[in-house]
Protein backbone atom coordinates (compact mmCIF):
# COMPACT_ATOMS: atom_id res chain seq x y z
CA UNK A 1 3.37 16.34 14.46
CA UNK A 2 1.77 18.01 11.53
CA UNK A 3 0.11 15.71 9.03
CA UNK A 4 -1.21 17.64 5.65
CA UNK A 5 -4.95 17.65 4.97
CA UNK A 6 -5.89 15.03 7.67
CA UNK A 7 -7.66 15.72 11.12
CA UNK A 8 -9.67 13.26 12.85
CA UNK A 9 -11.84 13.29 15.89
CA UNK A 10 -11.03 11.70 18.85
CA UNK A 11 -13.07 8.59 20.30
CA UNK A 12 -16.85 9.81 20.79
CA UNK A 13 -17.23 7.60 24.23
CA UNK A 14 -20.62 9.41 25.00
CA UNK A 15 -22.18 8.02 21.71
CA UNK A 16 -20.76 4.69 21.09
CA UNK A 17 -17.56 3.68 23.06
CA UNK A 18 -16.85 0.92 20.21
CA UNK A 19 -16.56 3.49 17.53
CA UNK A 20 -14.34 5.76 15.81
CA UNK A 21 -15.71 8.76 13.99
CA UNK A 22 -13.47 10.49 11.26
CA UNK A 23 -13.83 14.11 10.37
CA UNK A 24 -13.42 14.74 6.40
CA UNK A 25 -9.60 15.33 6.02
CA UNK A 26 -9.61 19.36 5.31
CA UNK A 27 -8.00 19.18 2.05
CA UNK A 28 -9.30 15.86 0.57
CA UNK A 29 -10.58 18.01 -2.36
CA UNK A 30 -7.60 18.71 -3.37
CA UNK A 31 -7.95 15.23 -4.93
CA UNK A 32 -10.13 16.82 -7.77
CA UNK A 33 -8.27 19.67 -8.85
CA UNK A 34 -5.00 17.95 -8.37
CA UNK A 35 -3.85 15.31 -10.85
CA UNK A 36 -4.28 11.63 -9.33
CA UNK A 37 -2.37 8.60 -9.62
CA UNK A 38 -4.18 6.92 -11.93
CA UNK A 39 -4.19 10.12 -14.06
CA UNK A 40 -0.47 10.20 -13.59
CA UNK A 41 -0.40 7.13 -15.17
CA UNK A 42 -2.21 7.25 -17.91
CA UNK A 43 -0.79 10.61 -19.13
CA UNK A 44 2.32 9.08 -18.75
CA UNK A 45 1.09 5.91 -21.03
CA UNK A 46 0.04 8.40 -23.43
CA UNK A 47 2.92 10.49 -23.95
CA UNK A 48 5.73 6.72 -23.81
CA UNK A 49 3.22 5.92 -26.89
CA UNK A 50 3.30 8.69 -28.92
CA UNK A 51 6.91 8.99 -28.35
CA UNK A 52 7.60 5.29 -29.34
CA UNK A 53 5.56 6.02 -32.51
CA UNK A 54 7.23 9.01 -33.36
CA UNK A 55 10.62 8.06 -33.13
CA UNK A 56 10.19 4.44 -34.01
CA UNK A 57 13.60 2.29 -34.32
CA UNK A 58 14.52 0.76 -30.43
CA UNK A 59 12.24 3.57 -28.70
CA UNK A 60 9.19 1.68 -30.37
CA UNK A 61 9.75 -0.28 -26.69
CA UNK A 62 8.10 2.39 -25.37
CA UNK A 63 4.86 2.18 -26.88
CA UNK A 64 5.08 -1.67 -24.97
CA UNK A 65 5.82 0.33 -21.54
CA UNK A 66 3.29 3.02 -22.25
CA UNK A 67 0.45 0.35 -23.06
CA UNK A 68 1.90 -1.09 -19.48
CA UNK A 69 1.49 2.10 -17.85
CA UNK A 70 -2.05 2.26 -19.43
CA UNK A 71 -3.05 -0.74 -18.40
CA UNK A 72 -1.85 0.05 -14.76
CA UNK A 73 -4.00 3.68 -14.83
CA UNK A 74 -7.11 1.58 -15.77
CA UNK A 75 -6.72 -1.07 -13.31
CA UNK A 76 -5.88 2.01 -10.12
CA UNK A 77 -9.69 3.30 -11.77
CA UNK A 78 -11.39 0.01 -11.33
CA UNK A 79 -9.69 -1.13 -8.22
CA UNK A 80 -7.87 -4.14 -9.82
CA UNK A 81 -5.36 -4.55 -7.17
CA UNK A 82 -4.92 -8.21 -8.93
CA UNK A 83 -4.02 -6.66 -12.54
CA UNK A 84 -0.68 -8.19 -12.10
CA UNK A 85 -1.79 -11.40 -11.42
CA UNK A 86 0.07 -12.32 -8.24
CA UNK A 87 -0.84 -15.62 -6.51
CA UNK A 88 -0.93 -16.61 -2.52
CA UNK A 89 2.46 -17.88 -3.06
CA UNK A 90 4.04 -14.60 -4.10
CA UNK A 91 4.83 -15.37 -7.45
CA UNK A 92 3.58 -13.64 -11.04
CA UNK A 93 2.27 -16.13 -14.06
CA UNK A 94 4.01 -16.23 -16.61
CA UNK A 95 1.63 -14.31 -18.74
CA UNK A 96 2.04 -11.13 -16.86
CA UNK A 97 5.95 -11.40 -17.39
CA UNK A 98 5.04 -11.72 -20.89
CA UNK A 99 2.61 -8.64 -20.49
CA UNK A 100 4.33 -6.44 -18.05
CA UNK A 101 8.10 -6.96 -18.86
CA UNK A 102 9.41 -3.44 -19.54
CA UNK A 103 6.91 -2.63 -16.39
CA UNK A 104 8.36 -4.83 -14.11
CA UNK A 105 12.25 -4.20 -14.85
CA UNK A 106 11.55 -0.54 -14.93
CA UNK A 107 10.51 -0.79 -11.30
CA UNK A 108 12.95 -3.29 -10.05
CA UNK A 109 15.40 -1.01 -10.97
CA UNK A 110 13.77 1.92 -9.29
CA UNK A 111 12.97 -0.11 -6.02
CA UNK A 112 16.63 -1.43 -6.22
CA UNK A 113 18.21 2.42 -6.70
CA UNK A 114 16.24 3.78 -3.44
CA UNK A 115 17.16 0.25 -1.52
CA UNK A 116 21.08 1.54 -1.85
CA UNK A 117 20.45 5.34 -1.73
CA UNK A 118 17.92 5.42 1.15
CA UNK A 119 19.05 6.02 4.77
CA UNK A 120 16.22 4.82 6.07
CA UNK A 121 16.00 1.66 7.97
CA UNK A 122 14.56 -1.80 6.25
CA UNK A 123 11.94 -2.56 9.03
CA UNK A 124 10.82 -1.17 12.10
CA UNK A 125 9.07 -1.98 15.36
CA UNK A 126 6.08 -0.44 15.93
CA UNK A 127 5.41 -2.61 19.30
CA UNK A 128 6.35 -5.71 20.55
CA UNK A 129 4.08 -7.23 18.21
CA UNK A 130 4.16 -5.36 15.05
CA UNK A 131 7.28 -4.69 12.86
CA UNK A 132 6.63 -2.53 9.43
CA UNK A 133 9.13 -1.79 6.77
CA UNK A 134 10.06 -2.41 3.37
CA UNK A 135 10.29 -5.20 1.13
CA UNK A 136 12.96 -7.59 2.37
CA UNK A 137 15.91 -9.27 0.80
CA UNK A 138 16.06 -12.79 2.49
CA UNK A 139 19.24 -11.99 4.26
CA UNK A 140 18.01 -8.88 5.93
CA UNK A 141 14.60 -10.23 8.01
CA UNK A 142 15.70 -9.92 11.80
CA UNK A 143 13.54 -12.27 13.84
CA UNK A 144 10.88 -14.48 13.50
CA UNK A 145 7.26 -13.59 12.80
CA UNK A 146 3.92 -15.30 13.07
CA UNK A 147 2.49 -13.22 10.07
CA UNK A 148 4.14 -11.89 7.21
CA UNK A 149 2.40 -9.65 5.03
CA UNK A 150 3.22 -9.09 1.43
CA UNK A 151 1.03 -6.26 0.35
CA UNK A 152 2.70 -4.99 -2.91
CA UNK A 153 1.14 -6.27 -6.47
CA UNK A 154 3.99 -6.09 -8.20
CA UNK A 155 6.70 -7.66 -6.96
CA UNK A 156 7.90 -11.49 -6.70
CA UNK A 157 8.53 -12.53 -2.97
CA UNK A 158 11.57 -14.59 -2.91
CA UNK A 159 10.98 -18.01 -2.86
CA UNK A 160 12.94 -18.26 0.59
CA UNK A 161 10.64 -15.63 2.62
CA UNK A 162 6.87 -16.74 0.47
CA UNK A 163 7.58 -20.67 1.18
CA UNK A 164 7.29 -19.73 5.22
CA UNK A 165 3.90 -20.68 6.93
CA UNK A 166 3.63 -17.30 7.80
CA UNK A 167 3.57 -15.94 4.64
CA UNK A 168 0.21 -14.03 3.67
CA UNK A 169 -0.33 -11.92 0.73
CA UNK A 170 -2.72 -9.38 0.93
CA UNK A 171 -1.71 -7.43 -2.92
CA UNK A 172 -2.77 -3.32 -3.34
CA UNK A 173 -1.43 -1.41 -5.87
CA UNK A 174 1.20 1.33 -5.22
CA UNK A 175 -0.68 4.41 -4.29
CA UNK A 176 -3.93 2.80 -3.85
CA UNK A 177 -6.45 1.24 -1.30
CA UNK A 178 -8.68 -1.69 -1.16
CA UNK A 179 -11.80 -1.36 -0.12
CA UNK A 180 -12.94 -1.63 3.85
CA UNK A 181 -14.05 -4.74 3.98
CA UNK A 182 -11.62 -6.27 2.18
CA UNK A 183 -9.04 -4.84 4.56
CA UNK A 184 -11.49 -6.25 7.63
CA UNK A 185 -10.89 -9.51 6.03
CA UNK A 186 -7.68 -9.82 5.72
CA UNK A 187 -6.92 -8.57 8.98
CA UNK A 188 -8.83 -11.07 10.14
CA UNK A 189 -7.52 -13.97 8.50
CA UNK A 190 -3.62 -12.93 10.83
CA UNK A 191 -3.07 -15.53 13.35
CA UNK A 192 -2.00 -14.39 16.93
CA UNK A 193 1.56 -13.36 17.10
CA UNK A 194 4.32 -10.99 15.62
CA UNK A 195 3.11 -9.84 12.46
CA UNK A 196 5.98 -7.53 9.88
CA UNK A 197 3.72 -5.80 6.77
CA UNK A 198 5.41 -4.63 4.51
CA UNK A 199 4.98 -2.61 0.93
CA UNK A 200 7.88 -1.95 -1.65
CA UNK A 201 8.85 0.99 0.40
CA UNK A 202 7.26 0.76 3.94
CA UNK A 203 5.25 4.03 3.55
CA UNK A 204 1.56 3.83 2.52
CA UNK A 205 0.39 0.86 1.74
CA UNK A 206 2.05 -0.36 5.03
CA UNK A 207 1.03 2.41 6.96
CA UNK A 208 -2.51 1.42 6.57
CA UNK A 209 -2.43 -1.86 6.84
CA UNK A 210 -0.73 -1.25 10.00
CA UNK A 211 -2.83 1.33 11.14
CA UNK A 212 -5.84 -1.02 10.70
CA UNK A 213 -4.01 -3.50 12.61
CA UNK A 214 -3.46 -1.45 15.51
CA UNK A 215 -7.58 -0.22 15.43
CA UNK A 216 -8.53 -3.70 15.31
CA UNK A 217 -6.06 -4.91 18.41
CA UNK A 218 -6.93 -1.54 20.12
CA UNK A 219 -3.25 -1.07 20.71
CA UNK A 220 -4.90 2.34 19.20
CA UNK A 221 -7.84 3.76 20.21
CA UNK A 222 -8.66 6.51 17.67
CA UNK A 223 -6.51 6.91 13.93
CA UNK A 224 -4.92 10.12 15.11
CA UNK A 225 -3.76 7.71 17.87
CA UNK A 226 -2.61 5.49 15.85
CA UNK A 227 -0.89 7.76 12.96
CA UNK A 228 1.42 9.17 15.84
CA UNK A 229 2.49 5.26 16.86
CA UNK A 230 3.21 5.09 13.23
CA UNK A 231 5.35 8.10 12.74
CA UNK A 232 7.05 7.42 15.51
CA UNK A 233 8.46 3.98 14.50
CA UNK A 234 8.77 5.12 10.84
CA UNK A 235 8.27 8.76 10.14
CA UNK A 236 8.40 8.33 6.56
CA UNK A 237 4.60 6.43 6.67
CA UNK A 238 2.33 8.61 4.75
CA UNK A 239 -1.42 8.04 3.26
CA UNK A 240 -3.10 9.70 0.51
CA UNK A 241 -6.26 10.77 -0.02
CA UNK A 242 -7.56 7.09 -1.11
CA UNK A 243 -6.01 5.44 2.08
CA UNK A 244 -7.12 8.20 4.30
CA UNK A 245 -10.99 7.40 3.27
CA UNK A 246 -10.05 4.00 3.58
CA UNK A 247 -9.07 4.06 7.29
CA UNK A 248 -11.91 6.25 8.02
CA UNK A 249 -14.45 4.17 6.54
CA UNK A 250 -12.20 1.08 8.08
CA UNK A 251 -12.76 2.99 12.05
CA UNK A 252 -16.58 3.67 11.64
CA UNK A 253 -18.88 2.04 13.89
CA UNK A 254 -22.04 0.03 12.92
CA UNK A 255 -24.67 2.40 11.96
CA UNK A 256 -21.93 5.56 10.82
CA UNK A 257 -21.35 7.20 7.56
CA UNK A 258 -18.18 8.49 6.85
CA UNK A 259 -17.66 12.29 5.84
CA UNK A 260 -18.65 13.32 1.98
């Protein structure tokens, strides 16, 4: 199956049998001519602003949803996956409803609109121990799971799902990925088990929390191996150029560099 920009070497067993060497995706500069998410986001916050200025009256609102959308490009720049605020439980203070309003109905109502249009299905099974999808209403989980990980920032979990002892929240923003050892971490911290991960839409942030998962088990031995588990379960997981270097700095071995 073709995958755009990414191609990675299979297991080197000759040099280190515990190790996973990456090639440099072929079109990862793209990234620097192309205009990135955070970039995205702040042009965005720019133009909301000036618009809200300009027209004044009720589209001075804007300039409250551009600042938002500011504030969300800066935090993508420094890696503040926690710019939201969300706690272990699942829940957002009350300060970042106050903060993030306009924000935070604007993209309830776009999560909400592909939820009903969408044809895809909520959650997957990747094996008999890993489901992925994505973010679930209470009355559509299926099963019962040992782990279940909340990895979206900006989203409430619903009291009914975040109470469970197998709640974990593990928050990234959309688009973006945490750093390696972070993701070593919290992969760590899952308990034996069934384990569903899930993002607002089941696609990247998922997909490489998953994909981690199934390195780390060695239900995959090499990330090409495991992308094609993935895609098979869910064909609509994808990773950018940020979780692609992620995952390839997350395979490496003791002692390896990834690609520059």
């Amino acid at each position: 199956m073709h995958r755009e920009g990414v191609k990675f070497l299979k297991l080197n067993e000759q040099a280190n049998p515990n190790s996973i060497r990456v090639t440099k995706p072929v079109n990862e500069g793209r990234s620097k001519t192309q205009m990135s998410h955070r970039h995205l986001l702040l042009f965005l916050g720019l133009i909301l602003i000036a618009l809200g200025l300009f027209e004044r009256g009720w589209l001075l609102v804007m300039v409250w949803l551009g600042c938002d959308f500011m504030s969300l490009g800066i935090a993508h720049t420094k890696g503040a996956h926690r710019v939201f605020g969300k706690r272990p439980d699942g829940s957002l203070p009350l300060w970042s409803w106050f903060v993030f309003f306009p924000l935070l109905i604007y993209i309830a109502i776009v999560w909400h609109g592909i939820r009903l249009l969408s044809r895809e299905p909520a959650q997957n099974t990747v094996t008999s121990d890993l489901v992925i999808g994505r973010r679930l209403l209470p009355h559509e989980i299926e099963g019962e799971f040992d782990n279940y990980v909340d990895l979206t920032a900006e989203f409430v979990e619903p009291p009914s799902i975040s109470k469970s002892s197998a709640y974990y929240c593990f928050p990234i923003l959309d688009g973006a990925a945490p750093d390696p050892e972070s993701l070593r971490r919290a992969i760590g911290r899952l308990r034996p088990g069934k384990t569903f991960i899930h993002c607002a839409q089941g696609h990247g942030r998922t997909g490489l929390f998953a994909l981690a998962v199934l390195l780390k088990s060695g239900a995959a031995k090499t990330v090409e191996e495991g992308l094609d588990i993935l895609l098979a379960a869910r064909p609509g997981v994808r990773l950018n150029a940020a979780q692609r270097r992620c995952i390839g700095r997350f395979a490496l071995g003791p002692g390896e560099k990834y690609p520059q």
